[in-house]
C-alpha atoms as a PDB file:
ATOM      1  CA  UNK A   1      -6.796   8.166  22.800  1.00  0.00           C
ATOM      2  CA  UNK A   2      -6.739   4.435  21.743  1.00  0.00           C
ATOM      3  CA  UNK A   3      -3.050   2.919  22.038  1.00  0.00           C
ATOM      4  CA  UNK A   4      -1.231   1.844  19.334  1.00  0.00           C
ATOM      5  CA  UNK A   5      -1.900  -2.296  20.343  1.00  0.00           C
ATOM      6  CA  UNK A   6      -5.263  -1.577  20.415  1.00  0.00           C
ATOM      7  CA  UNK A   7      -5.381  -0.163  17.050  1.00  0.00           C
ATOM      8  CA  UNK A   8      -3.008  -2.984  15.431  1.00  0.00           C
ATOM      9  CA  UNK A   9      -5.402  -5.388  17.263  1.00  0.00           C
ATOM     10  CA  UNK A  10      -3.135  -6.630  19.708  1.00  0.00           C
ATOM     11  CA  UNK A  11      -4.936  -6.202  23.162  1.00  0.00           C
ATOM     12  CA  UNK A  12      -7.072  -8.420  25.315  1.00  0.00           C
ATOM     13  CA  UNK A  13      -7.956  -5.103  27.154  1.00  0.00           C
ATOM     14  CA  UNK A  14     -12.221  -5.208  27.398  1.00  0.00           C
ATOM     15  CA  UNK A  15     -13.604  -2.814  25.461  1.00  0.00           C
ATOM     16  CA  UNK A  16     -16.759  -0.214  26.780  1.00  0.00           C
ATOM     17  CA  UNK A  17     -18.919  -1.415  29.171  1.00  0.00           C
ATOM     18  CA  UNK A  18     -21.920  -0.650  27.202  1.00  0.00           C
ATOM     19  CA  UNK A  19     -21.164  -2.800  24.959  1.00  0.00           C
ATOM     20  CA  UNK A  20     -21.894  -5.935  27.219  1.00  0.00           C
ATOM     21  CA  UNK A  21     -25.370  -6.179  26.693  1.00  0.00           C
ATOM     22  CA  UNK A  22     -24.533  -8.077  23.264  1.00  0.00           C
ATOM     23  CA  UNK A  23     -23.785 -11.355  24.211  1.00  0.00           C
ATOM     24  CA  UNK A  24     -20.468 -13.014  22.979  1.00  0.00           C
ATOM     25  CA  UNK A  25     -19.895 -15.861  20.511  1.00  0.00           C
ATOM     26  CA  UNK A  26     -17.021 -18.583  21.257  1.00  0.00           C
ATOM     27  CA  UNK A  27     -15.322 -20.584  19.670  1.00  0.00           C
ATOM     28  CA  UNK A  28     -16.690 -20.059  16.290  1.00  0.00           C
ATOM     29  CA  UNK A  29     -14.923 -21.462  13.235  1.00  0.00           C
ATOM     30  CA  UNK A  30     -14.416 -18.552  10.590  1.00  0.00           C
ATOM     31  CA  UNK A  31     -13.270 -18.759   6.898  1.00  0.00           C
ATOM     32  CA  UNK A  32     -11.748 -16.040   4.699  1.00  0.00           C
ATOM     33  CA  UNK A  33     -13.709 -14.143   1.667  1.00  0.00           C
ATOM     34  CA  UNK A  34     -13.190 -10.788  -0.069  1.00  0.00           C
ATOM     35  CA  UNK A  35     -14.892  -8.318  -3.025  1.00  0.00           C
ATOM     36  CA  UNK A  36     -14.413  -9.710  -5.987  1.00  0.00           C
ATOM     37  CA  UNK A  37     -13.917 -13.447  -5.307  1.00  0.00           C
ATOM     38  CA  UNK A  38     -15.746 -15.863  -7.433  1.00  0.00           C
ATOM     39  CA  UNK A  39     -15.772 -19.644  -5.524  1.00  0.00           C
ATOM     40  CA  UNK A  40     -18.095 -21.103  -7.623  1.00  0.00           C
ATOM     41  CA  UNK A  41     -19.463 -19.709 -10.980  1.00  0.00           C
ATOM     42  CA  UNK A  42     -22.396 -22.392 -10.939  1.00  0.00           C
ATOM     43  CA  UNK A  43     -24.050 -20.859  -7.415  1.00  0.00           C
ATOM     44  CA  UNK A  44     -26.113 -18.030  -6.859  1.00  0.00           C
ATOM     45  CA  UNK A  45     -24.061 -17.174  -3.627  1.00  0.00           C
ATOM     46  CA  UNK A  46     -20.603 -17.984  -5.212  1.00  0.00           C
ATOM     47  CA  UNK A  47     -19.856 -14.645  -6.589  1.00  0.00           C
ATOM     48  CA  UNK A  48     -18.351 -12.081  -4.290  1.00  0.00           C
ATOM     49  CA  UNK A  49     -18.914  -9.139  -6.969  1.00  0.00           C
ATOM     50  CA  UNK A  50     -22.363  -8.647  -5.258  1.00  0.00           C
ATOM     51  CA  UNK A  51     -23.566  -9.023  -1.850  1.00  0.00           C
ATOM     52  CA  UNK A  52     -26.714  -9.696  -0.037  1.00  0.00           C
ATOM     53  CA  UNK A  53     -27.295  -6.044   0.247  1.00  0.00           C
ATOM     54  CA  UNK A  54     -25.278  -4.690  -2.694  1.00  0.00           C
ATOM     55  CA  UNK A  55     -25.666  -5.539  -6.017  1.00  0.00           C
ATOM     56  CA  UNK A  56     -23.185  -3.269  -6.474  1.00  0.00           C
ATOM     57  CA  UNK A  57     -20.504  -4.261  -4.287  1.00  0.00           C
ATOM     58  CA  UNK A  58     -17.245  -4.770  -6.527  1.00  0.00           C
ATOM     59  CA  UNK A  59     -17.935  -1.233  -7.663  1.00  0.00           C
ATOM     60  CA  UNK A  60     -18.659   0.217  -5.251  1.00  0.00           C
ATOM     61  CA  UNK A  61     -15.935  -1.238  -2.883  1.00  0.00           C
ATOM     62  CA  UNK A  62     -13.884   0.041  -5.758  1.00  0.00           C
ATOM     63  CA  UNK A  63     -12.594  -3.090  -7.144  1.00  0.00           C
ATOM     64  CA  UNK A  64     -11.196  -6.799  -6.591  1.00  0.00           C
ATOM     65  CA  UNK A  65      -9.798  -6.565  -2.605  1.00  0.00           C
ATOM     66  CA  UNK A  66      -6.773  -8.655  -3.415  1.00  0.00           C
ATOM     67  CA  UNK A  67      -4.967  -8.900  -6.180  1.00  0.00           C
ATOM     68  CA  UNK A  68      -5.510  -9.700  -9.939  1.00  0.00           C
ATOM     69  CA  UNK A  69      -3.973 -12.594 -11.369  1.00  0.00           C
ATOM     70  CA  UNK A  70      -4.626 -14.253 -14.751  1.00  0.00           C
ATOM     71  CA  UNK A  71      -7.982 -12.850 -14.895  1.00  0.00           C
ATOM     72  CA  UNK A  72      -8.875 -13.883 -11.818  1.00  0.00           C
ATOM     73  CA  UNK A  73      -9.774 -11.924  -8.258  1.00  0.00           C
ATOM     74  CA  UNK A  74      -7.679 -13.537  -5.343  1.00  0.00           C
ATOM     75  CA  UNK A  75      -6.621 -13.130  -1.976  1.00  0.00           C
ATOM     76  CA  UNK A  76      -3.114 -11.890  -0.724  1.00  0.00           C
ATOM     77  CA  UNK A  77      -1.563 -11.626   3.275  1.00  0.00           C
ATOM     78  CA  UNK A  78      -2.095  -8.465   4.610  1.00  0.00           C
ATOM     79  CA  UNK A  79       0.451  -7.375   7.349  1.00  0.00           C
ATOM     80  CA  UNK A  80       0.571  -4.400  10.420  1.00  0.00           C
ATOM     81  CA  UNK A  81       2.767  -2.344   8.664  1.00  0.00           C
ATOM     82  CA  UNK A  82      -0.036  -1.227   6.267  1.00  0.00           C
ATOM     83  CA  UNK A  83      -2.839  -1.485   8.908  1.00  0.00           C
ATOM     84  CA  UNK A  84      -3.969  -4.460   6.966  1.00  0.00           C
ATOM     85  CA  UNK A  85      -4.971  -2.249   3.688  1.00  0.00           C
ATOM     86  CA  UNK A  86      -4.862  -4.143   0.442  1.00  0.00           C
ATOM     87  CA  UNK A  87      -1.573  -3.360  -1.038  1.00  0.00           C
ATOM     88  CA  UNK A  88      -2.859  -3.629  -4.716  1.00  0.00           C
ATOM     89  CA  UNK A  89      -6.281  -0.887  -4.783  1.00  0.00           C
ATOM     90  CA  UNK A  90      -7.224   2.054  -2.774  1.00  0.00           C
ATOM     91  CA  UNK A  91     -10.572   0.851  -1.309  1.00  0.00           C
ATOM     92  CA  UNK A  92     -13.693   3.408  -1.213  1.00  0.00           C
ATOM     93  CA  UNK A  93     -15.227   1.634   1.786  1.00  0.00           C
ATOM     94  CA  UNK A  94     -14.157  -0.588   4.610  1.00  0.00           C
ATOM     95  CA  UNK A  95     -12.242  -3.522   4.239  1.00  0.00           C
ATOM     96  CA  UNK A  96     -12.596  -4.985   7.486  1.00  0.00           C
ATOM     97  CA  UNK A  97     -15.744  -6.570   6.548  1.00  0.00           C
ATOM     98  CA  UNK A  98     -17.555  -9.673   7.476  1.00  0.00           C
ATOM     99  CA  UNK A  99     -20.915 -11.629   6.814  1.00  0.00           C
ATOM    100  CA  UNK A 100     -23.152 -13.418   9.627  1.00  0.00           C
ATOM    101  CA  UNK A 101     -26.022 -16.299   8.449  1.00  0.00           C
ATOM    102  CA  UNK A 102     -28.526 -13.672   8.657  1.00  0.00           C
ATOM    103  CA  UNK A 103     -29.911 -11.650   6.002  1.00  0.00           C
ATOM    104  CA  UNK A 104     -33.181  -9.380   6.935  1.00  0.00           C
ATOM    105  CA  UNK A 105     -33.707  -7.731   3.683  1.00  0.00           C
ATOM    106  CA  UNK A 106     -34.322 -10.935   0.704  1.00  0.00           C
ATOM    107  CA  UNK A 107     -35.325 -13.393   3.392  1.00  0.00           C
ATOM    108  CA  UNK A 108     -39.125 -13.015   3.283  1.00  0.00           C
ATOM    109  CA  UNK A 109     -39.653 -14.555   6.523  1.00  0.00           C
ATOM    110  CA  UNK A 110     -36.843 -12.160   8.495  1.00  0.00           C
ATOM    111  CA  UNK A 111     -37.533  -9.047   6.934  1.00  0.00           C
ATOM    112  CA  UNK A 112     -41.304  -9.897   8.869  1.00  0.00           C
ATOM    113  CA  UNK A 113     -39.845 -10.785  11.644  1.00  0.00           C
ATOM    114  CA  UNK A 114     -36.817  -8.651  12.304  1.00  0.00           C
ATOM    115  CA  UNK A 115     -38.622  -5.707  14.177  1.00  0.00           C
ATOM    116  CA  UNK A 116     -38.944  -8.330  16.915  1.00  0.00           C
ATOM    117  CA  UNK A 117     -35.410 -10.105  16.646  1.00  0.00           C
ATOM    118  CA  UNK A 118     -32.801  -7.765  16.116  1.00  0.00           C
ATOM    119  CA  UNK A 119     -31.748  -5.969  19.210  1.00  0.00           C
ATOM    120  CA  UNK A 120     -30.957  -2.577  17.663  1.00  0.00           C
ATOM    121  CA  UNK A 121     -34.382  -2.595  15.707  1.00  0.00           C
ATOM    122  CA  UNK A 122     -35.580  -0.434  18.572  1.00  0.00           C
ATOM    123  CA  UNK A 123     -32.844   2.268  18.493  1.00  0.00           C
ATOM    124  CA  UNK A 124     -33.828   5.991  17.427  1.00  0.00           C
ATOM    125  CA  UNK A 125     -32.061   5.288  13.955  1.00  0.00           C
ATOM    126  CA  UNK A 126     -33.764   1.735  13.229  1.00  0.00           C
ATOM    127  CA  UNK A 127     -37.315   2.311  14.119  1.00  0.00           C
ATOM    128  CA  UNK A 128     -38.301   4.273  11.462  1.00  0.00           C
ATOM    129  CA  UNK A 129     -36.967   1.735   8.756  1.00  0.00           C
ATOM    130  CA  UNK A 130     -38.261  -1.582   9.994  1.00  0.00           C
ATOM    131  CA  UNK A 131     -40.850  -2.123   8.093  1.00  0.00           C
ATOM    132  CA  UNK A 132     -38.615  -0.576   5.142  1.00  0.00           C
ATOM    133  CA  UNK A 133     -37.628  -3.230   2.864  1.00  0.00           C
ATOM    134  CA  UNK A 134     -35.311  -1.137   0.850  1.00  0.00           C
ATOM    135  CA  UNK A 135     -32.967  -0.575   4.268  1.00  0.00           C
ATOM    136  CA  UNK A 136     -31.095  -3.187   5.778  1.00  0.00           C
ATOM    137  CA  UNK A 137     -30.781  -3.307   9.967  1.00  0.00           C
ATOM    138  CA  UNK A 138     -27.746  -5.538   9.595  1.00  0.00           C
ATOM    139  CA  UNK A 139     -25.636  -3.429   7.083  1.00  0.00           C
ATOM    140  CA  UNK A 140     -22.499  -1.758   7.957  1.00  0.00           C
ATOM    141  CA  UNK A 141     -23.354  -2.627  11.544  1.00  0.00           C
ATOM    142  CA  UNK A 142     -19.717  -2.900  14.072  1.00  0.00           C
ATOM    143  CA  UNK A 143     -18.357  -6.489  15.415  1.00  0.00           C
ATOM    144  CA  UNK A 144     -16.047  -7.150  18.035  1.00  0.00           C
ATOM    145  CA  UNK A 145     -13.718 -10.092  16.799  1.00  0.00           C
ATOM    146  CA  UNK A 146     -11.122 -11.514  18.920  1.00  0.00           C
ATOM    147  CA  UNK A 147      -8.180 -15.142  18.602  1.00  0.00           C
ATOM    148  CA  UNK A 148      -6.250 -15.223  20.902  1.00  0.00           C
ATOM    149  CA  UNK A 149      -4.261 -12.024  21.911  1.00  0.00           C
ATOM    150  CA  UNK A 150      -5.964 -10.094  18.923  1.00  0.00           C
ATOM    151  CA  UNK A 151      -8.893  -7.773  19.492  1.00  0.00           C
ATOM    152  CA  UNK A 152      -9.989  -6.087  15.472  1.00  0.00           C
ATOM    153  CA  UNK A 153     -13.317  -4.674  14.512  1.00  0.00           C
ATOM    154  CA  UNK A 154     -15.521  -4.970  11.870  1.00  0.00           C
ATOM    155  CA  UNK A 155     -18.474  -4.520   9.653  1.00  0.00           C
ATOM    156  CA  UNK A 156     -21.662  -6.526   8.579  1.00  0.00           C
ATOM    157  CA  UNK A 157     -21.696  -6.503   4.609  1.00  0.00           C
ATOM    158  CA  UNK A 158     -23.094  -9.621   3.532  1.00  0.00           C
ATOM    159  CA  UNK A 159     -24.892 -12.487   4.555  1.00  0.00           C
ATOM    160  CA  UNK A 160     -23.786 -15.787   5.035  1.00  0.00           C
ATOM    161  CA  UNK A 161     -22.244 -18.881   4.879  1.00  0.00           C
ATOM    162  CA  UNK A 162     -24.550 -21.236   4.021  1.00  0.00           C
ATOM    163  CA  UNK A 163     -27.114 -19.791   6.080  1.00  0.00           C
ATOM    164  CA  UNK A 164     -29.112 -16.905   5.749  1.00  0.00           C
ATOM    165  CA  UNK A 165     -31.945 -17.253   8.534  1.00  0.00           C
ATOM    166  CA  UNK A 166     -29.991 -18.486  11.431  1.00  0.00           C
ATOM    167  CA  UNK A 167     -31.353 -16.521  14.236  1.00  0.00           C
ATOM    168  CA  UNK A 168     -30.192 -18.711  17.331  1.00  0.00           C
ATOM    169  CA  UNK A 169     -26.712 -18.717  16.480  1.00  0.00           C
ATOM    170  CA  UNK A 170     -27.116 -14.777  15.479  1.00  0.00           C
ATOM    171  CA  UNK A 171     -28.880 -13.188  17.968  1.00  0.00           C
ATOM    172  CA  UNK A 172     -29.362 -16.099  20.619  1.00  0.00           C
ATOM    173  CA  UNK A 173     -28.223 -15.445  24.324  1.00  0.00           C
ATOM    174  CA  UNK A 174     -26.744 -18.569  25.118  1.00  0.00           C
ATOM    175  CA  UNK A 175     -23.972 -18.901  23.002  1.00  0.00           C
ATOM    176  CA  UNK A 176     -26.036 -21.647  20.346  1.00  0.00           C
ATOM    177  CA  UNK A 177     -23.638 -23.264  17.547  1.00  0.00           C
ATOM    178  CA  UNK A 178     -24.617 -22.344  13.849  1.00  0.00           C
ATOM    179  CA  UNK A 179     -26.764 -24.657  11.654  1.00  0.00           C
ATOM    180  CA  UNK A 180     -23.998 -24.638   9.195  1.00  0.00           C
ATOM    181  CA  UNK A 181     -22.540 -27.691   8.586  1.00  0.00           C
ATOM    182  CA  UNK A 182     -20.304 -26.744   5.380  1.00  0.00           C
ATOM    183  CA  UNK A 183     -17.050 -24.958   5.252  1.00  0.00           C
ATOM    184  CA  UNK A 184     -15.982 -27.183   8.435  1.00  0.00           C
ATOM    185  CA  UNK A 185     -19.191 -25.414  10.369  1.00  0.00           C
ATOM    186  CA  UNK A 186     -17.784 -21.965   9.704  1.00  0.00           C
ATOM    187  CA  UNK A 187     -20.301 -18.995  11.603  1.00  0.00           C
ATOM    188  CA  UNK A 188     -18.777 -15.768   9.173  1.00  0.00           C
ATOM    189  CA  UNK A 189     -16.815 -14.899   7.052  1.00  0.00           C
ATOM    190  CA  UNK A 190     -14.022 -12.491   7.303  1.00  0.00           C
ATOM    191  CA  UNK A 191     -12.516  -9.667   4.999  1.00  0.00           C
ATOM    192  CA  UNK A 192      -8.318 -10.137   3.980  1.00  0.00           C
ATOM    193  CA  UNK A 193      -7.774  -7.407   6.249  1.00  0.00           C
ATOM    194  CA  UNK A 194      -9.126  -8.992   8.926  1.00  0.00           C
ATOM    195  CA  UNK A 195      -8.088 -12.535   8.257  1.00  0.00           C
ATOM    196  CA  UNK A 196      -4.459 -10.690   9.192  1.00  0.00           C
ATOM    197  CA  UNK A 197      -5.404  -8.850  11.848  1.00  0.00           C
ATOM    198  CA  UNK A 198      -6.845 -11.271  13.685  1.00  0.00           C
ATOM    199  CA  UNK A 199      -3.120 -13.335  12.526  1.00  0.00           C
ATOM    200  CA  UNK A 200      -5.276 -16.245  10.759  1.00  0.00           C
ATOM    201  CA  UNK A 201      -2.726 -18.800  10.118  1.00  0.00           C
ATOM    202  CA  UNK A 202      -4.373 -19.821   6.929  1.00  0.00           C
ATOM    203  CA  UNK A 203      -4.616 -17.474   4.463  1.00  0.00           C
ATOM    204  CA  UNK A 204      -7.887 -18.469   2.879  1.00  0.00           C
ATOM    205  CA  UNK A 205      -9.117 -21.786   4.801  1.00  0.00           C
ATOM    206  CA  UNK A 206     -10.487 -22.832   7.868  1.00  0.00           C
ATOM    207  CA  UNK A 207      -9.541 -20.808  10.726  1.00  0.00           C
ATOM    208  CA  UNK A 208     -11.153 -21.679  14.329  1.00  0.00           C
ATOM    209  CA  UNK A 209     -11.570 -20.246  17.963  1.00  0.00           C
ATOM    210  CA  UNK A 210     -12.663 -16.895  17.488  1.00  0.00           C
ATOM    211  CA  UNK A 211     -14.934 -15.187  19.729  1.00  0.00           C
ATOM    212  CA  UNK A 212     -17.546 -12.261  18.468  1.00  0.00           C
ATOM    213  CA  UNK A 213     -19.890  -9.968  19.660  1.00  0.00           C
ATOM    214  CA  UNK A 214     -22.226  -7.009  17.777  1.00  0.00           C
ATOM    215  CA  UNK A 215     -21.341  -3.537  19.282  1.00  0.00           C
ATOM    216  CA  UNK A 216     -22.402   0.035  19.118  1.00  0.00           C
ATOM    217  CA  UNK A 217     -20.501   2.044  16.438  1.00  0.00           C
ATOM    218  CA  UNK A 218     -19.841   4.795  19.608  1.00  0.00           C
ATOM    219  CA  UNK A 219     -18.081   1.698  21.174  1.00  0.00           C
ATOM    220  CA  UNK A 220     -15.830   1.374  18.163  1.00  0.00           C
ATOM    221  CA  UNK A 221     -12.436   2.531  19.195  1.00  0.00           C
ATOM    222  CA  UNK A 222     -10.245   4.194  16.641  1.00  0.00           C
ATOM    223  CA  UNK A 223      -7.850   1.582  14.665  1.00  0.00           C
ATOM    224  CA  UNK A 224      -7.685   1.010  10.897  1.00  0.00           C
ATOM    225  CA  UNK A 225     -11.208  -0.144  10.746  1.00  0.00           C
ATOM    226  CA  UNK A 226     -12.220   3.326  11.251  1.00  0.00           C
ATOM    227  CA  UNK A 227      -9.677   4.931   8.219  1.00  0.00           C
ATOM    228  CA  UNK A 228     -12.753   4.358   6.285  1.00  0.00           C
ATOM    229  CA  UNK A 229     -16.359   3.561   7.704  1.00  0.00           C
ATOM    230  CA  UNK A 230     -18.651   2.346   5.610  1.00  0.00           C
ATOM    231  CA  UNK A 231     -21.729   4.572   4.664  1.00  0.00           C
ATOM    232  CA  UNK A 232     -23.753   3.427   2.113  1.00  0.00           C
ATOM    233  CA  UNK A 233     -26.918   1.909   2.512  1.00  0.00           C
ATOM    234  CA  UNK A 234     -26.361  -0.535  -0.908  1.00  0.00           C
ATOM    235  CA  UNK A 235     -27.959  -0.788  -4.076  1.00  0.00           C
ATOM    236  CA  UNK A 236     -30.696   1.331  -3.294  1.00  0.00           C
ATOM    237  CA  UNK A 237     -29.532   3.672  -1.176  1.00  0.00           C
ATOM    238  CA  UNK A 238     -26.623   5.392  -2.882  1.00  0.00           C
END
C-alpha cells in the first residue's frame, strides 16, 4: 500500500524500477495554468477553456478549476488537507494536469513523425492508433514531478508553452534545455493542484528546479492524482 507521504507528495523515495527507462528532466523552470484561465484574449493559445486536444475542455473538466471572481476564471492555493482538490467545483477529470511543448495531433509535421519519436508509440495500446489522427499518444499520459522533498504525479492535457514541436527537450536522452525562451524559459505548465503539491512558492509565477520524467500509468502509485484518472480521449473521442 502507498504511505501516506507518498500520497501527499512528500517522499524522495524512487519510485518502480521500470520506470527508469524514461530519462529525467532537471532543473526545469515551470509556471502555473488551470481550466478556464484566459491570459490573453488576443492569442490563439491564451484561452485555457480549450486545449490542444480538447476543444471541449472547460466542460468537460466540469468548469473553471479555481475560483470565479468578477466574471473572471482565476487561480486559488490549494493545500494537503484537501489532497490539493479545488475547493470551489467538483472536477469530472483530473486536476493534476500539466502540458509539455509537444503536441502530436495539430502539428502536421509530429503527427508524421511521432510513430518514430515517442517512446510508447510502440506499446500494445499505441500501435494501432499512430497513424490515427483523431487519437492523441500524448493525452492523459502519467509524469513523475518532483522540488525538492516533493514527489506528485500527473497528466499530459495540453500542449505547451510556447512550443509545440520541441522534441529534444521532450523526448531527448540527454537532459537538452527547452527552446522556450518566454515565461522565464518555462518547460510545462502545471495544474493548481499541483502547483501545491509540489509547495510552489508562487502561486501563479515562475517557479524553478523541478525535475520530470514520463512514466507508465502501472507505475503510478496511488495518491490524489489517482481519485480521478482521466479517460477521455478529447473532442473526438467522447
Amino acid at each position: 500500500m502507498t504511505s501516506l507521504a507518498v500520497a501527499l507528495g512528500t517522499t524522495t523515495t524512487p519510485s518502480s524500477a521500470k520506470s527508469t527507462k524514461y530519462p529525467w528532466h532537471t532543473n526545469i523552470t515551470a509556471t502555473t495554468f488551470w481550466v478556464g484561465e484566459i491570459f490573453d484574449p488576443n492569442a490563439s493559445d491564451g484561452s485555457q477553456r480549450i486545449s490542444a486536444y480538447d476543444d471541449r475542455w472547460y466542460k468537460r473538466f466540469g468548469g473553471c478549476d479555481g475560483v470565479r471572481r468578477n466574471g473572471d476564471c482565476r487561480t486559488e492555493r490549494r493545500t494537503r488537507s484537501n489532497g490539493y482538490f479545488p475547493r470551489h467545483m467538483k472536477p469530472r477529470e483530473n486536476p493534476f494536469y500539466l502540458d509539455l511543448p509537444y503536441d502530436d495531433v495539430n502539428v502536421t509535421k509530429n503527427f508524421r513523425s511521432r510513430g518514430k519519436v515517442v517512446p510508447w508509440a510502440g506499446q500494445a495500446a499505441y500501435r494501432g492508433k499512430v497513424k490515427n489522427r483523431a487519437y492523441s499518444l500524448m493525452k492523459n499520459r502519467w509524469v513523475e514531478l518532483r522540488k525538492g522533498k516533493r514527489r506528485c504525479y500527473g497528466q499530459i492535457q495540453d500542449a505547451g508553452p510556447g512550443q509545440y514541436s520541441d522534441t529534444r527537450y521532450v523526448f531527448g536522452t540527454k537532459n537538452q534545455r527547452p527552446k522556450n525562451k518566454r515565461y522565464g524559459g518555462a518547460g510545462m505548465d502545471v495544474s493548481p493542484a499541483l502547483t501545491g503539491c509540489l509547495d510552489f512558492k508562487s502561486l501563479n509565477g515562475i517557479n524553478r528546479g523541478v525535475r520530470w520524467r514520463f512514466v507508465d500509468s502501472r507505475d503510478v502509485p496511488r495518491g490524489p492524482w489517482t481519485r480521478v484518472v482521466t479517460r477521455s480521449r478529447g473532442t473526438n473521442w467522447g
